[in-house]
C-alpha atoms as a PDB file:
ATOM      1  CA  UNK A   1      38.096  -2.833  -8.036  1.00  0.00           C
ATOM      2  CA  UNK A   2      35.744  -0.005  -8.867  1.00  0.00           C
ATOM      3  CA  UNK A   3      32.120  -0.030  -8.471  1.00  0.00           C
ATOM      4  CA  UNK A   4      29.950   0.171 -11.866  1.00  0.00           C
ATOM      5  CA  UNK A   5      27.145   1.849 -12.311  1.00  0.00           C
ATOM      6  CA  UNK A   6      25.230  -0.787 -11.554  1.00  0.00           C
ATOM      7  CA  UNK A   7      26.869  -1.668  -8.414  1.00  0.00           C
ATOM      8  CA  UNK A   8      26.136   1.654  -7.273  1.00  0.00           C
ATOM      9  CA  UNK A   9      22.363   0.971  -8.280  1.00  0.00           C
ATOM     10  CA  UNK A  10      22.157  -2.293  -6.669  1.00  0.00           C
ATOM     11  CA  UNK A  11      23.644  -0.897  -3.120  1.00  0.00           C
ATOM     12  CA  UNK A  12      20.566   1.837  -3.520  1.00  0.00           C
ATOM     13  CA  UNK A  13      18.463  -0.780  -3.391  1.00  0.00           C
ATOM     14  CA  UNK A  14      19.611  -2.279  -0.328  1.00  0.00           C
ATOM     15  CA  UNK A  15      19.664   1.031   1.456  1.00  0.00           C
ATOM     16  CA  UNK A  16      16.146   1.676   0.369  1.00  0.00           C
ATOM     17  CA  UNK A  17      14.427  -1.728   0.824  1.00  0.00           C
ATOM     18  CA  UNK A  18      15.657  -2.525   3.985  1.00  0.00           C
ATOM     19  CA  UNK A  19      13.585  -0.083   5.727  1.00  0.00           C
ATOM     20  CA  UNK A  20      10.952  -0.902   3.341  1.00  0.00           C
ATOM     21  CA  UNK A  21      10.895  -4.564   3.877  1.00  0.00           C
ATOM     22  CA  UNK A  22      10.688  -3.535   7.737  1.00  0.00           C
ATOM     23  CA  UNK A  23       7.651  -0.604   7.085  1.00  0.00           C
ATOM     24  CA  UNK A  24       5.708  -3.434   5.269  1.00  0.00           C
ATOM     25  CA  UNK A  25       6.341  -6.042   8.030  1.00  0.00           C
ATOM     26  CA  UNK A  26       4.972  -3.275  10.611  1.00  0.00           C
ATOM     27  CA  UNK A  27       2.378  -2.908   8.173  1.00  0.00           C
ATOM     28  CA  UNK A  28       0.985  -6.739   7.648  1.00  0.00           C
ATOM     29  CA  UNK A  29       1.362  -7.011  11.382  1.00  0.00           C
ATOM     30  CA  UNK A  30      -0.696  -4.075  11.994  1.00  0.00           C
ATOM     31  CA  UNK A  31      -3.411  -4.808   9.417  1.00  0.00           C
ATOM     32  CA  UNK A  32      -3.085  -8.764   8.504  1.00  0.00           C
ATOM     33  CA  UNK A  33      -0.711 -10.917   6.289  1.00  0.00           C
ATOM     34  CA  UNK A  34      -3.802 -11.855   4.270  1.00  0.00           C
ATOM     35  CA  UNK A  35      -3.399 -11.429   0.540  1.00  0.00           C
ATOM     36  CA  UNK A  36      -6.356  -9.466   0.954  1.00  0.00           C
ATOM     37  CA  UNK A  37      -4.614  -7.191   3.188  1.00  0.00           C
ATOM     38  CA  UNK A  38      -1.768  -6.672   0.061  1.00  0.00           C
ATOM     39  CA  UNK A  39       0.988  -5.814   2.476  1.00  0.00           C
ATOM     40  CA  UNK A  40       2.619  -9.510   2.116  1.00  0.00           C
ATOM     41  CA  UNK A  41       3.042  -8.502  -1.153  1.00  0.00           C
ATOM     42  CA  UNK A  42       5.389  -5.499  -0.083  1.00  0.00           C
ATOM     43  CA  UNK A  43       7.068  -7.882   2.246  1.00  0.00           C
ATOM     44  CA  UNK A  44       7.725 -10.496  -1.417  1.00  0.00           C
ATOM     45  CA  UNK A  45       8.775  -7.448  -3.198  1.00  0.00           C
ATOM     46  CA  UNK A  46      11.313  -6.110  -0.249  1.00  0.00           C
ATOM     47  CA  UNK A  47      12.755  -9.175  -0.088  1.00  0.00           C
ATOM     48  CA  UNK A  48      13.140  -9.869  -4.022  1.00  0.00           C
ATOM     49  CA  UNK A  49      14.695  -6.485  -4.446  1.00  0.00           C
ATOM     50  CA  UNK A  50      17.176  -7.380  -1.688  1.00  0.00           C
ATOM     51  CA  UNK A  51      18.021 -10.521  -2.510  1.00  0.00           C
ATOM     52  CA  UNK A  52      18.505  -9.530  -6.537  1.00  0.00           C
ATOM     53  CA  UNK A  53      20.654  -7.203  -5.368  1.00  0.00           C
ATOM     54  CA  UNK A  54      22.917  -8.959  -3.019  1.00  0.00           C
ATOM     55  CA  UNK A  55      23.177 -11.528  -6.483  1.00  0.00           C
ATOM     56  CA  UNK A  56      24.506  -8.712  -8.501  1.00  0.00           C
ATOM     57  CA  UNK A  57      27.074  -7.626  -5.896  1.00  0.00           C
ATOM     58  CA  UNK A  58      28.003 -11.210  -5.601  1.00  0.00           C
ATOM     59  CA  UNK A  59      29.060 -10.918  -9.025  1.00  0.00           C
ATOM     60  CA  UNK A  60      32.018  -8.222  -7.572  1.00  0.00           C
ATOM     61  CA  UNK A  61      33.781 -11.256  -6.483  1.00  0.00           C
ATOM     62  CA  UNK A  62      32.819 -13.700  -8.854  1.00  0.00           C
ATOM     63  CA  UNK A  63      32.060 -12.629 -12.071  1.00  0.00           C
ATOM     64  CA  UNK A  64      31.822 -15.451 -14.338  1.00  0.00           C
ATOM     65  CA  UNK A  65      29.340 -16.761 -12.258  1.00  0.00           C
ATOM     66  CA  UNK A  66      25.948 -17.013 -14.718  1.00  0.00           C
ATOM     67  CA  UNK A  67      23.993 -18.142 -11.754  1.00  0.00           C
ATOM     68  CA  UNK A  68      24.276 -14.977  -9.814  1.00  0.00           C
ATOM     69  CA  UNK A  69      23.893 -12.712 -12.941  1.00  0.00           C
ATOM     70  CA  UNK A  70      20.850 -14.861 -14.519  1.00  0.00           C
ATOM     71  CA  UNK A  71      19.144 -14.682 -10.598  1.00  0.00           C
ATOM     72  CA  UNK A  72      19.629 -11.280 -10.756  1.00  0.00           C
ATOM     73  CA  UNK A  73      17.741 -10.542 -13.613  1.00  0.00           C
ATOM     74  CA  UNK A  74      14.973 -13.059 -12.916  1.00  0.00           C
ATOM     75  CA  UNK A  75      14.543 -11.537  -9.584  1.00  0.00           C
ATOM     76  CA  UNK A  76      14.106  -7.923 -11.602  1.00  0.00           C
ATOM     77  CA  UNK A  77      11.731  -9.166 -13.872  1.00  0.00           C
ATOM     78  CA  UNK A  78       9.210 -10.888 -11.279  1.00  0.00           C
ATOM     79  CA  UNK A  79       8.831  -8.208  -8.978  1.00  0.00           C
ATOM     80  CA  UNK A  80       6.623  -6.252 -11.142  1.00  0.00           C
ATOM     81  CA  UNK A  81       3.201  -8.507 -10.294  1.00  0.00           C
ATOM     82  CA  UNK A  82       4.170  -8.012  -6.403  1.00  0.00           C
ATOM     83  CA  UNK A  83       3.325  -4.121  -7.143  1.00  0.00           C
ATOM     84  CA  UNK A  84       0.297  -5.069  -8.975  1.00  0.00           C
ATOM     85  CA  UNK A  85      -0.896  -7.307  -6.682  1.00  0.00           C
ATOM     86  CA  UNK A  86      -0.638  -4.462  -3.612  1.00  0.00           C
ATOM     87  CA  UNK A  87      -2.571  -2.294  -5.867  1.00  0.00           C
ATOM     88  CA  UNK A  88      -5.320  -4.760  -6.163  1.00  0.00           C
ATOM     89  CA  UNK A  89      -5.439  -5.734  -2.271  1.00  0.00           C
ATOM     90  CA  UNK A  90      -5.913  -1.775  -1.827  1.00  0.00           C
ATOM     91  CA  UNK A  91      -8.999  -1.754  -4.207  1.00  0.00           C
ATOM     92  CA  UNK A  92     -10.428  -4.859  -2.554  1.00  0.00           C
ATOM     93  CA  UNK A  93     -10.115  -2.828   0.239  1.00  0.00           C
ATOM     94  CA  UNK A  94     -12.167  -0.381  -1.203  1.00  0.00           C
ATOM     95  CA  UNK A  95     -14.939  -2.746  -1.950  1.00  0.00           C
ATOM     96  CA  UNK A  96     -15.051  -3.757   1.333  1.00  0.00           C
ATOM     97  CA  UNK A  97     -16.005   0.145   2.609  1.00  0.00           C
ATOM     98  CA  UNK A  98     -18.094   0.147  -1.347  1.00  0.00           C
ATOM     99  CA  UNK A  99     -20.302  -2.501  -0.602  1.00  0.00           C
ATOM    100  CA  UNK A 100     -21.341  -1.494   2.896  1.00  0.00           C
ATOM    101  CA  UNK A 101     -24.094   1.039   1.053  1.00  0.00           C
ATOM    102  CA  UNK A 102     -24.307   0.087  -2.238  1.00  0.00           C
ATOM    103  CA  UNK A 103     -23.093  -2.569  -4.624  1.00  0.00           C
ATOM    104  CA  UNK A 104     -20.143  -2.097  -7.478  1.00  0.00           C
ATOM    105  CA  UNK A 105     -19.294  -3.677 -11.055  1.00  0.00           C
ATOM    106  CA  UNK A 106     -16.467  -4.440  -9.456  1.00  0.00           C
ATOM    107  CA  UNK A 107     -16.531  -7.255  -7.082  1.00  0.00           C
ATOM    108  CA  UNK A 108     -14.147  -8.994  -4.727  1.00  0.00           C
ATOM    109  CA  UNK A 109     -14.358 -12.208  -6.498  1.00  0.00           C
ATOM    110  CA  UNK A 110     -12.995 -10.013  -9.895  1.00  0.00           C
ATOM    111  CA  UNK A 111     -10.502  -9.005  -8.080  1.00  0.00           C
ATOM    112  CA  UNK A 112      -9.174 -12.032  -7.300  1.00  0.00           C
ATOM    113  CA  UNK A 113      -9.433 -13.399 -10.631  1.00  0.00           C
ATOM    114  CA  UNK A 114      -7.049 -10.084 -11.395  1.00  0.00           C
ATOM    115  CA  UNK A 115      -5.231 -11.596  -8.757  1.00  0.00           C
ATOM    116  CA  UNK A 116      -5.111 -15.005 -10.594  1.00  0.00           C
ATOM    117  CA  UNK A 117      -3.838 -13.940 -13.948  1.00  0.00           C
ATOM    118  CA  UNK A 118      -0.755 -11.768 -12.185  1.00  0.00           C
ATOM    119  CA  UNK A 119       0.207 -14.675 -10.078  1.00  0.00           C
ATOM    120  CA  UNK A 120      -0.042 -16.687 -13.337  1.00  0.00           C
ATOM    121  CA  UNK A 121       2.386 -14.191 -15.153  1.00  0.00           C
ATOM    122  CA  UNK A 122       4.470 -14.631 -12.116  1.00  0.00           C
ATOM    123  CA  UNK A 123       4.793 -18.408 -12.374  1.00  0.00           C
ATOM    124  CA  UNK A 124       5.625 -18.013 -15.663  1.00  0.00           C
ATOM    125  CA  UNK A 125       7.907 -15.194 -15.546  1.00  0.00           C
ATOM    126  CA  UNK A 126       9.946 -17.334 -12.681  1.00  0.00           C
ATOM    127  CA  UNK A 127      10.087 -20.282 -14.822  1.00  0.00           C
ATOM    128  CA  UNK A 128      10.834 -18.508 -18.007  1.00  0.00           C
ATOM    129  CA  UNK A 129      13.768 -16.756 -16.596  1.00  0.00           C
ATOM    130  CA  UNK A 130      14.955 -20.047 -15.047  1.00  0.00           C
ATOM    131  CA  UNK A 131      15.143 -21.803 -18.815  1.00  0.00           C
ATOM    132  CA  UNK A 132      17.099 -18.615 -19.945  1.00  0.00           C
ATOM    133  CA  UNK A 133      19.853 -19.239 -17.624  1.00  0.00           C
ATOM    134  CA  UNK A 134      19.976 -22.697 -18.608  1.00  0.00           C
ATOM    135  CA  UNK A 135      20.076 -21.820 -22.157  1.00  0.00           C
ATOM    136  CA  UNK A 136      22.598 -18.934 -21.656  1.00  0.00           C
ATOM    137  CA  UNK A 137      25.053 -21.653 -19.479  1.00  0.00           C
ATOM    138  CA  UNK A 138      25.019 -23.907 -22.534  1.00  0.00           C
ATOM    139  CA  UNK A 139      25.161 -21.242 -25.597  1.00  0.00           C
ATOM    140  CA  UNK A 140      26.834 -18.008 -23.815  1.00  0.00           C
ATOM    141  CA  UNK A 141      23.675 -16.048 -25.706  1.00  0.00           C
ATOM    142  CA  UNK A 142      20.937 -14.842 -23.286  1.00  0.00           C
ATOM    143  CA  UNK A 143      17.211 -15.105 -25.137  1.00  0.00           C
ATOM    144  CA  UNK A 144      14.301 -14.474 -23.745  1.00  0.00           C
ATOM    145  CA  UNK A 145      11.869 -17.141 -23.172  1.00  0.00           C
ATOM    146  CA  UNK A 146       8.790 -17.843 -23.965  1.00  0.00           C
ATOM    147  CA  UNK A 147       7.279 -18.234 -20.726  1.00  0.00           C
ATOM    148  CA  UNK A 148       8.744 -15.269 -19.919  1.00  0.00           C
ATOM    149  CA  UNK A 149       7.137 -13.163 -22.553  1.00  0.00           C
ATOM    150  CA  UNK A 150       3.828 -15.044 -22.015  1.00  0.00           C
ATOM    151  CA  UNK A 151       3.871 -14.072 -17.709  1.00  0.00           C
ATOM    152  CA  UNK A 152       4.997 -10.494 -19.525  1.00  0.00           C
ATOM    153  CA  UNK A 153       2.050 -10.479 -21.413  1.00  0.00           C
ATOM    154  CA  UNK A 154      -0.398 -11.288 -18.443  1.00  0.00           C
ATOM    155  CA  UNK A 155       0.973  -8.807 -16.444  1.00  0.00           C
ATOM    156  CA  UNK A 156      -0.185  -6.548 -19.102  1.00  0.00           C
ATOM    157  CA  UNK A 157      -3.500  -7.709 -19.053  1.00  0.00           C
ATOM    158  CA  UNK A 158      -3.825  -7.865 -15.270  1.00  0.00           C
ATOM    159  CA  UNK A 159      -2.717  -4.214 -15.759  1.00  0.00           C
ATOM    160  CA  UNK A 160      -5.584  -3.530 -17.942  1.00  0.00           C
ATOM    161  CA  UNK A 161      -7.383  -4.767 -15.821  1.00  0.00           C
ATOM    162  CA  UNK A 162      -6.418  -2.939 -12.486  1.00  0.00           C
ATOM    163  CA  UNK A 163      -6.955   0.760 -14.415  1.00  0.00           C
ATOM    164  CA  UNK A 164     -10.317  -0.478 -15.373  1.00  0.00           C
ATOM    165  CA  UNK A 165     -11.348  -1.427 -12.181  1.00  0.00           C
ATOM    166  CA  UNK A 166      -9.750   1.568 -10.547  1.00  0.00           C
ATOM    167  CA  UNK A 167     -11.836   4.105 -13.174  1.00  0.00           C
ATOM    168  CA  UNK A 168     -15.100   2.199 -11.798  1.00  0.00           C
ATOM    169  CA  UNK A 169     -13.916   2.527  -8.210  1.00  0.00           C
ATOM    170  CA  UNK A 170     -13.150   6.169  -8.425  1.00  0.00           C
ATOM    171  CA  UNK A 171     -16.793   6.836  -9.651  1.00  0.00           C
ATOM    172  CA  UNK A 172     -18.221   5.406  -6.897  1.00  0.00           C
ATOM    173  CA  UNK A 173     -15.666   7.201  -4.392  1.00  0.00           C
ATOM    174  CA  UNK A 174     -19.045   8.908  -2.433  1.00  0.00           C
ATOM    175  CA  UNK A 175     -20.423   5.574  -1.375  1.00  0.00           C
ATOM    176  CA  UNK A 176     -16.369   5.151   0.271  1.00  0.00           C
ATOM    177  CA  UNK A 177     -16.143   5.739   3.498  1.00  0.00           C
ATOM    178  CA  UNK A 178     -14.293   8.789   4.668  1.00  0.00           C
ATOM    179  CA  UNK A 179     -10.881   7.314   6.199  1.00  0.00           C
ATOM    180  CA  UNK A 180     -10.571   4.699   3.383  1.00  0.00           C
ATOM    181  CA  UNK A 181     -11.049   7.396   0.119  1.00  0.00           C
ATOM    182  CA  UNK A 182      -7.129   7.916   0.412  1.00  0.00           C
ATOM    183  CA  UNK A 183      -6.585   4.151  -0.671  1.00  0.00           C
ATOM    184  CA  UNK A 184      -8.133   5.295  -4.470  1.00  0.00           C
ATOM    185  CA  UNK A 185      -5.819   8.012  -4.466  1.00  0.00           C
ATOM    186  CA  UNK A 186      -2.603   5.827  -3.443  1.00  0.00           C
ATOM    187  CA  UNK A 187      -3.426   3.260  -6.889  1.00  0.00           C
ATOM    188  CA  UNK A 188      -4.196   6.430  -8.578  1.00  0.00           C
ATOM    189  CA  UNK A 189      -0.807   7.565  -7.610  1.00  0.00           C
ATOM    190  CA  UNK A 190       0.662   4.418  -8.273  1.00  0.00           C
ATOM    191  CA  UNK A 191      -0.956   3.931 -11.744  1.00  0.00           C
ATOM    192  CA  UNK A 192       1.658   6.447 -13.991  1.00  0.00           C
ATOM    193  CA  UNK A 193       4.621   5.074 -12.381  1.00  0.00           C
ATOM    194  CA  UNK A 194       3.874   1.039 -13.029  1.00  0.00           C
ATOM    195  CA  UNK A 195       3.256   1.525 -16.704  1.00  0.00           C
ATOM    196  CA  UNK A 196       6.698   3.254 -16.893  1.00  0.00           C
ATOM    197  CA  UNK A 197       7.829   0.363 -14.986  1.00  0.00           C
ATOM    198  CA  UNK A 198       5.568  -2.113 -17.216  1.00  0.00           C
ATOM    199  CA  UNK A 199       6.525  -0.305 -20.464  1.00  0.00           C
ATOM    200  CA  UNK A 200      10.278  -1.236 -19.476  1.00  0.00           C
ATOM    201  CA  UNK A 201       9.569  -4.670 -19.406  1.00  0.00           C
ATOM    202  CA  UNK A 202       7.466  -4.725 -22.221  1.00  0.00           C
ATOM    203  CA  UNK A 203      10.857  -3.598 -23.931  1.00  0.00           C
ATOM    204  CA  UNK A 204      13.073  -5.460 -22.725  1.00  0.00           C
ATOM    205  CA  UNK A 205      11.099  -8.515 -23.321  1.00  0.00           C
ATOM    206  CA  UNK A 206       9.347  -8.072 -26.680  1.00  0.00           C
ATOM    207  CA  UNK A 207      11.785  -5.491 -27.849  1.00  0.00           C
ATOM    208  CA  UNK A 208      14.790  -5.853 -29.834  1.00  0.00           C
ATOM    209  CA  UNK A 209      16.703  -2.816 -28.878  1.00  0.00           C
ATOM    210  CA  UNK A 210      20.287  -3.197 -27.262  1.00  0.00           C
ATOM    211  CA  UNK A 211      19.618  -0.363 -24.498  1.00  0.00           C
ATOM    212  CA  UNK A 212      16.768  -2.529 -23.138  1.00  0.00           C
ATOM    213  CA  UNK A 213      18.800  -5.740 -22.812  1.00  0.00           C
ATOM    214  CA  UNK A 214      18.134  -7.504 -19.545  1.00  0.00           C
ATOM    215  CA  UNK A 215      21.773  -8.723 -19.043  1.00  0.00           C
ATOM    216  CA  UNK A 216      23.693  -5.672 -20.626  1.00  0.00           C
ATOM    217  CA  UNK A 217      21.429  -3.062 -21.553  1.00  0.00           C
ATOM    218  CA  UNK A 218      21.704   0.909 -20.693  1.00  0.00           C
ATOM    219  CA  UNK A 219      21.644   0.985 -16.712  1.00  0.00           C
ATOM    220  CA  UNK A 220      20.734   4.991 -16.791  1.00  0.00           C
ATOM    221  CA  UNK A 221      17.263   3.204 -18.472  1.00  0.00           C
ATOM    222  CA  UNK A 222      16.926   0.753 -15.704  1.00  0.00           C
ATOM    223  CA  UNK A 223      17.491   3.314 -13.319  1.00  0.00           C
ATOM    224  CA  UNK A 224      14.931   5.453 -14.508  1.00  0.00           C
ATOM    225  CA  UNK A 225      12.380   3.507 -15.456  1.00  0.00           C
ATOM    226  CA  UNK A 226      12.172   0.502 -13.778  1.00  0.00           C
ATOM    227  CA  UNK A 227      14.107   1.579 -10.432  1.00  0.00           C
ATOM    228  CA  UNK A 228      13.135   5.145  -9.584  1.00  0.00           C
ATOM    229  CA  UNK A 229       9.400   3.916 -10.440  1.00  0.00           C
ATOM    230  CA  UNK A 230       9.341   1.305  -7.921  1.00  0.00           C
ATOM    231  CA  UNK A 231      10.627   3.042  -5.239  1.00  0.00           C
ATOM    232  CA  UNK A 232       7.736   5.658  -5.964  1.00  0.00           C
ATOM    233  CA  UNK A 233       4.798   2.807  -5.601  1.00  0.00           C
ATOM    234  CA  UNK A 234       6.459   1.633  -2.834  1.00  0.00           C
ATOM    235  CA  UNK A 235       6.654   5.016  -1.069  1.00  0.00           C
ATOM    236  CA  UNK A 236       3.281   5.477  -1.555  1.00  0.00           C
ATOM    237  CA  UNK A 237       1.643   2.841  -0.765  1.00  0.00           C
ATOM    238  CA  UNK A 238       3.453   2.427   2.691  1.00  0.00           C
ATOM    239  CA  UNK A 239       3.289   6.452   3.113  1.00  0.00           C
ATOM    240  CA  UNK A 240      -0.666   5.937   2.879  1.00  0.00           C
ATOM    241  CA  UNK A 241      -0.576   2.385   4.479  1.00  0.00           C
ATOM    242  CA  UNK A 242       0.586   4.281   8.101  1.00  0.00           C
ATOM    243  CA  UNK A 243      -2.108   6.745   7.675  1.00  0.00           C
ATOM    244  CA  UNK A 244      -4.925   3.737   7.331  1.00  0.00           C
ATOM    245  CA  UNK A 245      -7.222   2.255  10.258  1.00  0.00           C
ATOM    246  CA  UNK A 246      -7.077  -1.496  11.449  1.00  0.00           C
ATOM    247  CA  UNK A 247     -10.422  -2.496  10.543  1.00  0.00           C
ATOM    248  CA  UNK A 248     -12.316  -5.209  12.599  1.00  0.00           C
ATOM    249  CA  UNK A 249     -11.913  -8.557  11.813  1.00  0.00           C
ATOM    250  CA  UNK A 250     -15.668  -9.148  11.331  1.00  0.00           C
ATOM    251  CA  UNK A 251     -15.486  -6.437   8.942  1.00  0.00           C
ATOM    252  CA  UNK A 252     -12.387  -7.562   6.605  1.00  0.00           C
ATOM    253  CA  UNK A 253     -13.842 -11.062   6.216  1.00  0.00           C
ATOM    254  CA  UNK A 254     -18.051 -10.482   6.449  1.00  0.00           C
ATOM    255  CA  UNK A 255     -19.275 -10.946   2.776  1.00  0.00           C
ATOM    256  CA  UNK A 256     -22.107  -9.062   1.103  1.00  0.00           C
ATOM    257  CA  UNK A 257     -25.179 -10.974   1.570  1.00  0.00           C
ATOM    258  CA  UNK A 258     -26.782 -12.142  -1.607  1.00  0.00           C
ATOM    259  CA  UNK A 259     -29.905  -9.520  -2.071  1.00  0.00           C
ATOM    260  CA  UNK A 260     -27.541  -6.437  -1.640  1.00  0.00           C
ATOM    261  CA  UNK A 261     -28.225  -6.194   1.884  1.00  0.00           C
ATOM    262  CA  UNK A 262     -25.202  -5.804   3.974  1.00  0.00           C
ATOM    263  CA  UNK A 263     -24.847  -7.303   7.561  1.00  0.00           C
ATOM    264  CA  UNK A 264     -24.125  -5.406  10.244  1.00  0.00           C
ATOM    265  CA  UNK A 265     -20.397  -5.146  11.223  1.00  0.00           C
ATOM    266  CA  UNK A 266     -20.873  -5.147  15.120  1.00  0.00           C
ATOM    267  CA  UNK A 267     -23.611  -5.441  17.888  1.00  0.00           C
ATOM    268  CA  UNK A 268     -24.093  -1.552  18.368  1.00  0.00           C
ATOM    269  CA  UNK A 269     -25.032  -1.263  14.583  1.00  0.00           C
ATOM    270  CA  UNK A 270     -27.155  -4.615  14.957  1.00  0.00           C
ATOM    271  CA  UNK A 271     -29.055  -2.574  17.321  1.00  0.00           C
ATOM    272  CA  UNK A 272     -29.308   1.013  16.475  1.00  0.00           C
ATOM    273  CA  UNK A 273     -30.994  -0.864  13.291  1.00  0.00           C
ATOM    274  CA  UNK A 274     -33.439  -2.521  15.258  1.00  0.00           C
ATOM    275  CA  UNK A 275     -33.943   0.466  17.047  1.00  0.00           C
ATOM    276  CA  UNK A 276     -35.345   1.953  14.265  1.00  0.00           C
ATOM    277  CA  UNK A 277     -37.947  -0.542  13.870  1.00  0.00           C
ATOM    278  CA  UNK A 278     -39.219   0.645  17.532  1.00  0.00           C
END
């Protein structure tokens, strides 16, 4: 039997995100599994890409199967809030180096309510596509749920969100320290190619147009916006992952004090400030 077109896309996928999924388990080693670290969420997104696509080749051999067709799709439609979630851990990352000097409109604890409504909108989106199958076993007609178009529409507000606080981050990008500037640039990268990517769910969720149908729509579409796009985020954000420092411990988890005035991160800081009250 002949491969389709998107057979062909889905055995990309594997030959892409296996390396990937091993890059971002070299990376969460290297700087933490911590959702604050944001490289877990490269390891959730590896694996959901993989595992989606090993569904849709399963379909080769079995294709009357609705399970492995309706995982499929759910797979592809949840692993958009992985990417946003990465680009969040990299601003909170950001904060961290932010807040050592100054304070920011921005704040940790925002970002994790960010973090909140995309995990939210993944919940949703899981459980959404889940009840589609369901329906699609019983009717043979595949319609979008609900749930799914609600965890669509948080994802577009937890977008919103991230470009916001990425605008106030990049004004502030003196007070960042020198080594940790080049994690603005990789969301500011990553921004264009996510809302192609977003705009293609928006579509194929809210939409009404054939081409943009999750279970038979126009795979040249897929390809190019929703594909192509990811791959880009991904290679950036592990490109400029390998560049990055480990940062102390002590200095990942110490919080801003209350009054603005920031701790020191080690001993020799503790004293070269004391020092200066010799």
């Amino acid at each position: 039997m002949a491969l389709t077109e998107q057979n062909n896309i889905s055995i990309a996928q594997i030959v892409i995100f296996t390396p990937s999924l091993f890059l971002a388990i070299l990376l969460a080693i290297r700087h933490g599994f911590g959702r604050s670290s944001g490289w877990l969420f490269l390891i959730i997104f590896s694996l959901a890409r993989l595992i989606g696509a090993a569904l849709q080749l399963a379909t080769i051999s079995d294709p009357k199967n609705i399970g492995l067709h309706v995982g499929a799709v759910t797979l592809q439609n949840i692993g958009l809030s992985p990417l946003i979630m990465v680009q969040l851990a990299l601003i909170g990352r950001t904060l961290g180096s932010i807040r050592k000097s100054t304070t920011s409109l921005v704040t940790e604890k925002r970002v994790h309510l960010i973090h909140l409504v995309t995990l939210v909108g993944l919940i949703l989106g899981a459980i959404g596509g889940s009840n589609s199958g369901s329906d699609f076993q019983k009717t043979g007609t595949y319609k979008v749920s609900t749930l799914t178009q609600a965890g669509t529409g948080l994802m577009i507000a937890a977008y919103i969100l991230l470009v916001i606080s990425t605008i106030v981050v990049a004004t502030q990008i003196s007070a960042v320290e020198p080594g940790e500037k080049r994690l603005v640039l990789a969301v500011g990268l990553s921004l264009p190619f996510i809302l192609i990517r977003l705009a293609y769910a928006a579509e194929s969720v809210f939409g009404h147009n054939p081409s943009f149908s999750q279970l038979t729509g126009d795979v040249n579409i897929q390809l190019g916006m929703a594909v192509i796009m990811e791959m880009i985020v991904v290679a950036i954000c592990e490109g400029i992952g390998m560049t990055l420092k480990k940062l102390p411990k002590n200095q990942a988890a110490a919080p801003p004090a209350a009054d603005g005035y920031q701790q020191p991160w080690n001993q020799r800081e503790a004293d070269q400030e004391l020092g200066g009250y010799k």
